[in-house]
Protein backbone atom coordinates (compact mmCIF):
# COMPACT_ATOMS: atom_id res chain seq x y z
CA UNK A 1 96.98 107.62 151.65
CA UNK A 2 98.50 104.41 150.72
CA UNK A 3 98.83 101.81 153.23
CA UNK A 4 102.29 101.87 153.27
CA UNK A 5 102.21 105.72 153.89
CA UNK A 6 99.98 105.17 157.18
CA UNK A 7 102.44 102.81 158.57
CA UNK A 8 104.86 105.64 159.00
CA UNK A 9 104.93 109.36 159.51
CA UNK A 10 107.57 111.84 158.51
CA UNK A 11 109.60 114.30 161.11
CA UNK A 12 109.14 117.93 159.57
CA UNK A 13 112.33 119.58 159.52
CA UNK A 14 113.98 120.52 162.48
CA UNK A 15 113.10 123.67 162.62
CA UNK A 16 109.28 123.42 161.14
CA UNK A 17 107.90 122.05 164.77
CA UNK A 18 105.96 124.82 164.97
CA UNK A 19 106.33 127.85 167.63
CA UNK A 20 104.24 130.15 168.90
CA UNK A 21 106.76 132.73 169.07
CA UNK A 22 106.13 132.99 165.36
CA UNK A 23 110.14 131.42 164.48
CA UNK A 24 111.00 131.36 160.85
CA UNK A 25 112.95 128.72 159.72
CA UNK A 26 115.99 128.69 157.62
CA UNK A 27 115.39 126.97 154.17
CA UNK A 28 118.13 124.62 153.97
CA UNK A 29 121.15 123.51 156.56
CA UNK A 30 123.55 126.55 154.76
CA UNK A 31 121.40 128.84 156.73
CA UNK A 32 121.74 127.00 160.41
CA UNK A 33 125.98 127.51 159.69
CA UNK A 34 125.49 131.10 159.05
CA UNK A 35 122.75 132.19 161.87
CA UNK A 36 124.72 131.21 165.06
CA UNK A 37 128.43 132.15 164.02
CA UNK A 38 126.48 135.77 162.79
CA UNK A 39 124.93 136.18 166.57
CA UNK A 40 128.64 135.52 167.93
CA UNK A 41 129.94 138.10 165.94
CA UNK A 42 127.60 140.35 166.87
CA UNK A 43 128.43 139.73 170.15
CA UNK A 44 132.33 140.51 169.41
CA UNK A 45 131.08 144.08 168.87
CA UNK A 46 130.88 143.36 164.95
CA UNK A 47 126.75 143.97 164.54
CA UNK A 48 127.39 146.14 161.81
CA UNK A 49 128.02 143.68 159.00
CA UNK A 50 125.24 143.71 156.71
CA UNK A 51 122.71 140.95 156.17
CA UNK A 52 123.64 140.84 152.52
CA UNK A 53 126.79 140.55 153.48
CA UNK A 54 126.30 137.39 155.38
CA UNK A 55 124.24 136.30 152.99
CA UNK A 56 126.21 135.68 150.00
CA UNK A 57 129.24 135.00 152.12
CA UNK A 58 130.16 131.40 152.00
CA UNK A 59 130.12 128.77 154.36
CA UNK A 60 130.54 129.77 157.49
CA UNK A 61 132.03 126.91 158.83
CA UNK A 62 134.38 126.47 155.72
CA UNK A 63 136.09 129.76 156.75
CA UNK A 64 137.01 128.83 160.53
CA UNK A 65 139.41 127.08 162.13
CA UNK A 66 138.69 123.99 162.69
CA UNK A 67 140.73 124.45 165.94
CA UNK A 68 137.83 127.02 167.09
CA UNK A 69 135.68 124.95 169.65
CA UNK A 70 132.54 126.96 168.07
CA UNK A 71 133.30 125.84 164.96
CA UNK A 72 133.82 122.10 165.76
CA UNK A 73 129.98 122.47 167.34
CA UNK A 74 128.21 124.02 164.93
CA UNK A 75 129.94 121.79 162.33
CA UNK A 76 128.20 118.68 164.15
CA UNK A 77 125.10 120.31 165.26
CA UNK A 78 124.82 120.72 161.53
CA UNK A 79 125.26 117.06 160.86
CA UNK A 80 123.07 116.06 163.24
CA UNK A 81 119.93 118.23 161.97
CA UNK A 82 120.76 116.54 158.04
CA UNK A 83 120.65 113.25 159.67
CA UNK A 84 116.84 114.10 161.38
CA UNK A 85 115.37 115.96 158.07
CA UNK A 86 113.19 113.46 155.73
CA UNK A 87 113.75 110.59 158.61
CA UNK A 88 110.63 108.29 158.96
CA UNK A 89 109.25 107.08 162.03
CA UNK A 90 107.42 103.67 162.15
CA UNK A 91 104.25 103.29 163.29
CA UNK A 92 103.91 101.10 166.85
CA UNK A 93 101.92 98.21 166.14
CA UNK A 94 100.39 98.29 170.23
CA UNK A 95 100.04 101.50 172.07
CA UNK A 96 103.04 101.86 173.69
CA UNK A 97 102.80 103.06 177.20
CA UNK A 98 106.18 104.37 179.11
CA UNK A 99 106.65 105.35 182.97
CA UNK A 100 108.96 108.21 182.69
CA UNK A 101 109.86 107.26 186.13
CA UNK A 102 113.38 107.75 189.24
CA UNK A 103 112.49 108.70 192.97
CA UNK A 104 115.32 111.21 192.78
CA UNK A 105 113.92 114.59 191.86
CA UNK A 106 115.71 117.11 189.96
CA UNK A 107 116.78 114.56 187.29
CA UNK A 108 114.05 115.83 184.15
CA UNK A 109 111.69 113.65 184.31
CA UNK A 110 108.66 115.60 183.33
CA UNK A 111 111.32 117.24 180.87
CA UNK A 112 111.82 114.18 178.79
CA UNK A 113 108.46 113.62 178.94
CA UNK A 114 106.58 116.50 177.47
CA UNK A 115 109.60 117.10 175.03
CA UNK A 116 109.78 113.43 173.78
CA UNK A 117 106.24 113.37 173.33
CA UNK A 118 105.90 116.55 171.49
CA UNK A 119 108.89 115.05 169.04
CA UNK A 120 107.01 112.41 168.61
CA UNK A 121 103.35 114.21 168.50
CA UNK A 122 105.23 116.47 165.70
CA UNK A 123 106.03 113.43 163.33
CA UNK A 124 102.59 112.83 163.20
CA UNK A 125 102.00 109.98 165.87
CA UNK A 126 98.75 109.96 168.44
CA UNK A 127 100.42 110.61 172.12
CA UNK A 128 98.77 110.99 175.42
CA UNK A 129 100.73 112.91 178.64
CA UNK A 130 99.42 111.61 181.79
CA UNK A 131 100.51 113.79 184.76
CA UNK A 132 100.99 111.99 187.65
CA UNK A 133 102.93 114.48 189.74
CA UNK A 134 101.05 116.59 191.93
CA UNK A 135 103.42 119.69 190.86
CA UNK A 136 101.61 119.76 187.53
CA UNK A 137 104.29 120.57 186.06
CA UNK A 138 104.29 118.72 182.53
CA UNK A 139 100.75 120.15 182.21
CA UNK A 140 102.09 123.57 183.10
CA UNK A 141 104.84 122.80 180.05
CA UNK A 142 102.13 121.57 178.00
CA UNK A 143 100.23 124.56 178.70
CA UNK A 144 97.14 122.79 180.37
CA UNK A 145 95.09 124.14 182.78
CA UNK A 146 95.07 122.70 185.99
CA UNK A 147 94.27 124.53 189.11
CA UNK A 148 91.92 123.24 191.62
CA UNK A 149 88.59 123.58 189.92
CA UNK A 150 89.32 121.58 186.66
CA UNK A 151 88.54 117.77 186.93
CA UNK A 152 92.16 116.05 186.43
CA UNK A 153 93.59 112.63 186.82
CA UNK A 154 93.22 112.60 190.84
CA UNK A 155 89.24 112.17 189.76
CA UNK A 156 90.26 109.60 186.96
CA UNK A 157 91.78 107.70 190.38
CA UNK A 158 89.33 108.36 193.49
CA UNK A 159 86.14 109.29 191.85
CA UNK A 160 86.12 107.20 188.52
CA UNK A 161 85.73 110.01 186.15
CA UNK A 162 86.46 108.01 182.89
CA UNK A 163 89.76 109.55 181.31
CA UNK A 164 88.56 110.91 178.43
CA UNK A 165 86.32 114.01 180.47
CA UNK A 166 89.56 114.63 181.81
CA UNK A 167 92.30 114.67 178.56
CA UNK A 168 92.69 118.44 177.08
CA UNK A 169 94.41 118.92 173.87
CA UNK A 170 98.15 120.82 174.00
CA UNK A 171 97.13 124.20 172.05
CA UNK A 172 100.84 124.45 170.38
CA UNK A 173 100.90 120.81 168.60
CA UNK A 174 98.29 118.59 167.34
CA UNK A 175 97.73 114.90 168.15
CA UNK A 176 99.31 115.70 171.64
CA UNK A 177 97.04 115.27 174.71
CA UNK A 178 97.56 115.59 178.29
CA UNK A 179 95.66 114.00 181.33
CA UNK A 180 96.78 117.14 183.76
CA UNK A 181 97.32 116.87 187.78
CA UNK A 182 96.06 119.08 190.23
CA UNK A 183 97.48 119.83 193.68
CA UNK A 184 94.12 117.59 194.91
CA UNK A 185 96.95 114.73 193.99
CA UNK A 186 98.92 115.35 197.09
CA UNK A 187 96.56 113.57 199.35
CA UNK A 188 95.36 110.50 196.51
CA UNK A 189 98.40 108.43 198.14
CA UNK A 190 96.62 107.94 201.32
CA UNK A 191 92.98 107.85 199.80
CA UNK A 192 94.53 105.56 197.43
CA UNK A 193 94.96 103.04 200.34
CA UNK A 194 91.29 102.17 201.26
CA UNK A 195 89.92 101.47 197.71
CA UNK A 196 90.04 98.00 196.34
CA UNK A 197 92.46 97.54 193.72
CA UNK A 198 94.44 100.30 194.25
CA UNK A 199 97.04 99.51 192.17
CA UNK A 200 95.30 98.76 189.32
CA UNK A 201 92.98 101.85 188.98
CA UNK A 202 94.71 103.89 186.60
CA UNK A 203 95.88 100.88 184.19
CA UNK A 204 91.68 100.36 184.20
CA UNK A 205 91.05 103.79 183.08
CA UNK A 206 93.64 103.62 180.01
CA UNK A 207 92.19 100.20 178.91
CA UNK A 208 88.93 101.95 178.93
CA UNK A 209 89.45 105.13 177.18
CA UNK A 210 91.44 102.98 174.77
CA UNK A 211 88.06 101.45 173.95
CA UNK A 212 86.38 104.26 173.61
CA UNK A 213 88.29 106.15 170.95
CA UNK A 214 87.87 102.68 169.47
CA UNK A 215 84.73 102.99 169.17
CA UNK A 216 84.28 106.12 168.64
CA UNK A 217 86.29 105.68 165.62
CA UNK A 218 89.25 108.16 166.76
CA UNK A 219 92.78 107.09 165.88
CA UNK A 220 94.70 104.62 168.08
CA UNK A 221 96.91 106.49 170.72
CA UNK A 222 100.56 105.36 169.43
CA UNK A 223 102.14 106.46 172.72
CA UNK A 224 101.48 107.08 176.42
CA UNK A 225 103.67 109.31 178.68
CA UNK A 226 103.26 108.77 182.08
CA UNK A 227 104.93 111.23 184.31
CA UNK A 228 105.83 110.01 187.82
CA UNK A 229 106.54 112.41 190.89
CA UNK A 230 109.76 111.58 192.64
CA UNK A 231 109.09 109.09 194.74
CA UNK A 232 108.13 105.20 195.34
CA UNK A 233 104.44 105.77 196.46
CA UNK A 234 101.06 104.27 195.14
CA UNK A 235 100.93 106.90 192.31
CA UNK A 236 104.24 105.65 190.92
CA UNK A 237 102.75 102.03 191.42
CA UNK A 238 99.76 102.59 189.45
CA UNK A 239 102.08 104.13 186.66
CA UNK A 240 104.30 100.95 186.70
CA UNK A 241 101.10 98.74 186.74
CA UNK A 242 99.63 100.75 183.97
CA UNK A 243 102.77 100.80 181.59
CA UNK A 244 104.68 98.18 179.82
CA UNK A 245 107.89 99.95 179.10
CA UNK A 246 109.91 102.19 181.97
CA UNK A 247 112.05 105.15 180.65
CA UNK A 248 114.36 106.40 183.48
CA UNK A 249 115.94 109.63 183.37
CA UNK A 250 119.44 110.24 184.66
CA UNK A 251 121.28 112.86 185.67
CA UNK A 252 124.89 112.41 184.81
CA UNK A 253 126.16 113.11 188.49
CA UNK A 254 127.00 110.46 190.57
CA UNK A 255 124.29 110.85 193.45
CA UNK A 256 121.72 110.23 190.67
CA UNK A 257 123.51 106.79 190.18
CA UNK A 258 122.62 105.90 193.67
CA UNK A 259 119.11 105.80 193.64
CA UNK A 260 119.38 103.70 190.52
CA UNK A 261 119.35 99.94 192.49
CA UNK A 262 116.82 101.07 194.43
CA UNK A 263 114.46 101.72 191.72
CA UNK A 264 115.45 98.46 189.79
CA UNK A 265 114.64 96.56 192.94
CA UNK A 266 111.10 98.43 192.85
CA UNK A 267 110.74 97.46 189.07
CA UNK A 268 111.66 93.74 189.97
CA UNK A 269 108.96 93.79 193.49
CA UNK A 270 106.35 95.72 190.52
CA UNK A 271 107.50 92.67 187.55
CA UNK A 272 107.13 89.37 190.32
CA UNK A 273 103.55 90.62 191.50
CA UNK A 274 101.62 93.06 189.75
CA UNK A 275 102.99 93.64 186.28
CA UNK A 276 105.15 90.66 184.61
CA UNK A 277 105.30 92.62 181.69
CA UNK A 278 106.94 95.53 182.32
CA UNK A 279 110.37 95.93 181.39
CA UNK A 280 112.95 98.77 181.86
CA UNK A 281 113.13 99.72 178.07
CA UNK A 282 115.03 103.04 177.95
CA UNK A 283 117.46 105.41 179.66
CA UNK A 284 118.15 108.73 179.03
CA UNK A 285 121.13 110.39 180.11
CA UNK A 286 120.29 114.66 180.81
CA UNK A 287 121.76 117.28 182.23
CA UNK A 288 125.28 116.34 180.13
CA UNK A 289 127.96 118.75 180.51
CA UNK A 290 130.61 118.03 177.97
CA UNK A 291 133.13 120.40 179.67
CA UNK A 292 133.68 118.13 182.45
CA UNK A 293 135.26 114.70 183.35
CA UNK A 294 132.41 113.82 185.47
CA UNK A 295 129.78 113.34 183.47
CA UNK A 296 132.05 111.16 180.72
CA UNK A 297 132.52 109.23 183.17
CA UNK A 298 129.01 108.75 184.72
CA UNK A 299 127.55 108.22 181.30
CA UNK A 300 130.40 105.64 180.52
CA UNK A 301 129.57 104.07 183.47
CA UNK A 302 125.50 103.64 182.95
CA UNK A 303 126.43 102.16 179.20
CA UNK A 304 128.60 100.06 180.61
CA UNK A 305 125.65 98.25 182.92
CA UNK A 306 123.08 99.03 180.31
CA UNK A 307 124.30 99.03 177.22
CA UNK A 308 121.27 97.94 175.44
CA UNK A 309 119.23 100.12 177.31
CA UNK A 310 120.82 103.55 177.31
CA UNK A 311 120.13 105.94 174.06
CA UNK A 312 122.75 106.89 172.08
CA UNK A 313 121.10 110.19 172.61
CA UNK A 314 122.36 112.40 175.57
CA UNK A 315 120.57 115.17 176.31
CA UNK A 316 122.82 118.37 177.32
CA UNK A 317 122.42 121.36 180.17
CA UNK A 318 120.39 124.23 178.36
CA UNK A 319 118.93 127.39 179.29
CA UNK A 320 116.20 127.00 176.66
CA UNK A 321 115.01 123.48 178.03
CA UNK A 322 114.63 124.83 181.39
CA UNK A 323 113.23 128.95 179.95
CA UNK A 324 110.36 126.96 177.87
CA UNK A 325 108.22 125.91 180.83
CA UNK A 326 107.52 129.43 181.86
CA UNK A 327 106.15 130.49 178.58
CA UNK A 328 104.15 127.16 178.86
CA UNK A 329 105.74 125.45 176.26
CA UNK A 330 107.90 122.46 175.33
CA UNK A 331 111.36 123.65 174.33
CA UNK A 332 110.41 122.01 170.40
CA UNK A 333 108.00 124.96 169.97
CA UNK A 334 109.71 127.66 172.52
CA UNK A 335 113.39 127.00 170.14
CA UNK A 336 113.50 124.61 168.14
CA UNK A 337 116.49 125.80 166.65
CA UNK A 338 118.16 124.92 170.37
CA UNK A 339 120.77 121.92 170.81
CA UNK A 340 118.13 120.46 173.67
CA UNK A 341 115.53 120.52 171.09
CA UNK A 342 117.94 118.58 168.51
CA UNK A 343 119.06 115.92 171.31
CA UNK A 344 115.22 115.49 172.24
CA UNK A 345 114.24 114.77 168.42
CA UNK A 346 116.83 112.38 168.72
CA UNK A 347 115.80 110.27 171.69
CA UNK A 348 112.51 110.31 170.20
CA UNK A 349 113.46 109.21 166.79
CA UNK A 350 115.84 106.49 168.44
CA UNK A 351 112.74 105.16 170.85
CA UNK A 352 110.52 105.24 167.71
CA UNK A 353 112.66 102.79 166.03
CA UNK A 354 113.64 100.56 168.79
């Protein structure tokens, strides 16, 4: 490999992410026009038209109105999958380490962050999931185990277990790892108190597993997820303290908007004393539901006061995003055919090249 060809790794095609639900992807972008407008039909009662049929039919989309709201999304779905396939991703030139990180709950934080970093595990990059949030839930999503007996990131914090006894590879894509949280996490904020540099433990532990893979002559991690439960505690400080970059989920509903200053007044208190390098990088807007006026106007609102900030990406509501957890799986391997595994490939691809 050429030194050129190291600096950068490829996204697969859309729908070659890999799933273990054995999904076989279309050759070429005709076939993505064809599959979703056959599955309406079908629906219309018409399941009896042959595959041939559909086959050597032409374009799909050519023969619909354009008036037809289906037709109008599937055309730019379509564009938006030719605009992923064959695009390069640069290689950091630092580990880059994110707090996916807002007190309100509810908003997908641990959504963004095991999907993101599967995108970006998919391309080819070295990413590391730390679960923070004594739910567990991005290791359930990740499908790590992490009940009560297996040593997790609460002994990474109170009992200085160094972080790589603790990382477990995800079994559905390579070069993803997750740190996993057990429920043992629910009391670390008020064991947390008593030790001495309490904010700073978990930042320790990633500086010194980054040194070990170093010299143990493992790849450099390009990227570390941190997944924050929803609140302001010590856990979230020792995320901000351990990151350099903040990526905030938000809702577009207006009571997700509220909690905003509050957390960009934490970020300042974190920047002034404990971390001066940590800056609020990234914002994702989720949960986008194009059908109403509320959440154009929300999301016009958030680019307006962070333009530079805010992805062009927007990630919409979608029953596969929220079915994939249960099968423990990221929605890129559960369906990655779905529109919420297109918009995450997206914010990934757009963080990548920021």
């Amino acid at each position: 490999m050429t030194s050129s060809e190291a600096s950068t790794r490829r996204i697969p095609p859309f729908v070659s992410l890999g799933s273990a639900r054995a999904f076989v992807a279309p050759p070429v972008a005709h076939d993505y026009s064809v599959k979703k407008p056959a599955s309406v039909a079908k629906s219309a009662g018409m399941a009896g038209v042959s595959r041939e049929t559909s086959a050597t039919s032409a374009n799909v989309l050519d023969s619909i109105d354009d008036s037809s709201p289906i037709a109008r999304e599937l055309a730019h779905e379509n564009k938006r999958r030719e605009r992923l396939l064959g695009r390069e991703l640069p290689k950091p030139e630092k580990t880059r380490i994110f707090t996916v990180s807002n007190q309100k709950g509810g908003v997908g934080k641990t959504t963004t962050t095991v999907n993101i970093a599967a995108a970006l595990a998919a391309a080819g990059l070295n990413v590391l999931v730390i679960d923070i949030d004594p739910q567990g839930n991005a290791s359930t999503a990740l499908g790590i185990d992490h009940h009560a007996d297996v040593d997790s990131i609460y002994d990474v914090l109170i009992n200085d277990i160094p972080l790589q006894d603790v990382v477990a590879p995800c079994p559905d894509i390579a070069k993803l790892i997750c740190a996993p949280a057990t429920i043992h996490l629910a009391g670390a904020e008020i064991e947390l108190v008593s030790l001495v540099a309490r904010e700073q433990r978990l930042r320790r532990a990633i500086d010194v597993y980054c040194k070990e893979r170093a010299k143990n002559g493992e790849e450099r991690l390009d990227y570390i997820f941190i997944d924050c439960p929803p609140s302001l505690g010590l856990l979230t400080v020792n995320a901000f303290c351990a990151a350099n970059e903040v990526l905030i989920p938000i809702q577009c509903e207006y009571y997700a908007l509220e909690g905003l200053s509050q957390l960009l007044k934490n970020i300042e208190m974190i920047q002034k004393h404990l971390n001066a390098d940590l800056v609020v990088s990234t914002i994702l807007l989720t949960m986008y539901d194009g059908r109403t006026n509320l959440a154009a106007q929300v999301a016009a609102e958030v680019r307006e006061h962070f333009p530079e900030q805010v992805l062009g990406a927007v990630v919409p509501r979608s029953v596969r995003i929220s079915e994939a957890p249960s099968y423990q799986q990221t929605v890129m391997t559960y369906d990655p055919s779905s529109s919420g595994a297109l918009s995450y490939l997206e914010a990934a691809a757009e963080i990548a090249e920021r």
